[in-house]
Protein backbone atom coordinates (compact mmCIF):
# COMPACT_ATOMS: atom_id res chain seq x y z
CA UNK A 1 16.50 8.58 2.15
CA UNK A 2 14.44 8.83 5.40
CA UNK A 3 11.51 6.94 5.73
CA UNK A 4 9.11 10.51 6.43
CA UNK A 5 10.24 11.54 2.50
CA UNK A 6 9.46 7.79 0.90
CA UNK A 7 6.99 5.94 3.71
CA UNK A 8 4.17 7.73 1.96
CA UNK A 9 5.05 6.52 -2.27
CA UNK A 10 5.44 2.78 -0.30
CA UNK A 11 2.19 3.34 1.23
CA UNK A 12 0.61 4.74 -1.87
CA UNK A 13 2.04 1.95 -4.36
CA UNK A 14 0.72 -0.86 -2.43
CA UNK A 15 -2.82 0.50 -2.47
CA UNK A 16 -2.28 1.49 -6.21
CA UNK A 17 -1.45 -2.19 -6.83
CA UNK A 18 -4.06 -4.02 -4.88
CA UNK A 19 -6.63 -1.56 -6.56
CA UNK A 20 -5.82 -2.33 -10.07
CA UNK A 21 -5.17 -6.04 -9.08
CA UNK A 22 -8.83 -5.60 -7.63
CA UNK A 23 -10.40 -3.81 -10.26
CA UNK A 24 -9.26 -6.04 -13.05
CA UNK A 25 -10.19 -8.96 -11.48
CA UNK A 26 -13.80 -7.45 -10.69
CA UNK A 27 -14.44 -7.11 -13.95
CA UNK A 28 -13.42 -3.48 -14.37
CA UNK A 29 -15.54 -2.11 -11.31
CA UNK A 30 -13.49 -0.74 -8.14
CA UNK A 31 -13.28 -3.30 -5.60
CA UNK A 32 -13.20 -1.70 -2.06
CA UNK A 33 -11.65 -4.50 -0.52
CA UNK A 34 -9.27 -4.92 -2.45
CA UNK A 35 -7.99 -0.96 -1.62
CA UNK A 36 -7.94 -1.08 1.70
CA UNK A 37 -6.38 -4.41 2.04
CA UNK A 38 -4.21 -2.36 -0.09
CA UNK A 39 -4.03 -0.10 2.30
CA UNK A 40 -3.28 -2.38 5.46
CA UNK A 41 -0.42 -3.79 3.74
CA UNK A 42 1.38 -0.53 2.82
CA UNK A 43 0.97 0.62 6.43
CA UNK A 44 2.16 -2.62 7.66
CA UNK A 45 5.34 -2.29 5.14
CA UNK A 46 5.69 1.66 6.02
CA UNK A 47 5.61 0.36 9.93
CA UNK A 48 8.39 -2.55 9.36
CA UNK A 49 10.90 -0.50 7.26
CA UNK A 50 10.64 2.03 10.14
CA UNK A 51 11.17 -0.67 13.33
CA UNK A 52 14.16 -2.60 10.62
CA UNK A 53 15.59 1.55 9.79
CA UNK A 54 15.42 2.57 13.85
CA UNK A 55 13.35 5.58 12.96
C-alpha cells in the first residue's frame, strides 16, 4: 500500500492517541497540547515512512 492511501490513518491515529492519552490524564477535559503534539508526531512518522519507502 502507498503511503498517499495510508499516510493520512498514521497521521490521524497518532493524534487520536495523544488526545485520549491527553484527555484522560486532564481529568476528562481536551487537552490541546496534547493534540497537536499528537499531531507533530504523526507528521513526523507520515514524513519518515515516506524518506525509509522512497516516495
Amino acid at each position: 500500500m502507498k503511503t498517499r492511501q495510508f499516510g493520512f490513518w498514521l497521521w490521524f491515529g497518532c493524534v487520536l492517541v495523544a488526545s485520549i492519552v491527553g484527555y484522560s490524564l486532564n481529568d476528562g477535559s481536551p487537552s490541546i497540547p496534547w493534540a497537536v503534539g499528537g499531531a507533530v508526531v504523526g507528521a513526523a512518522a507520515v514524513a519518515l515512512v515516506r524518506l525509509r519507502r522512497g516516495r
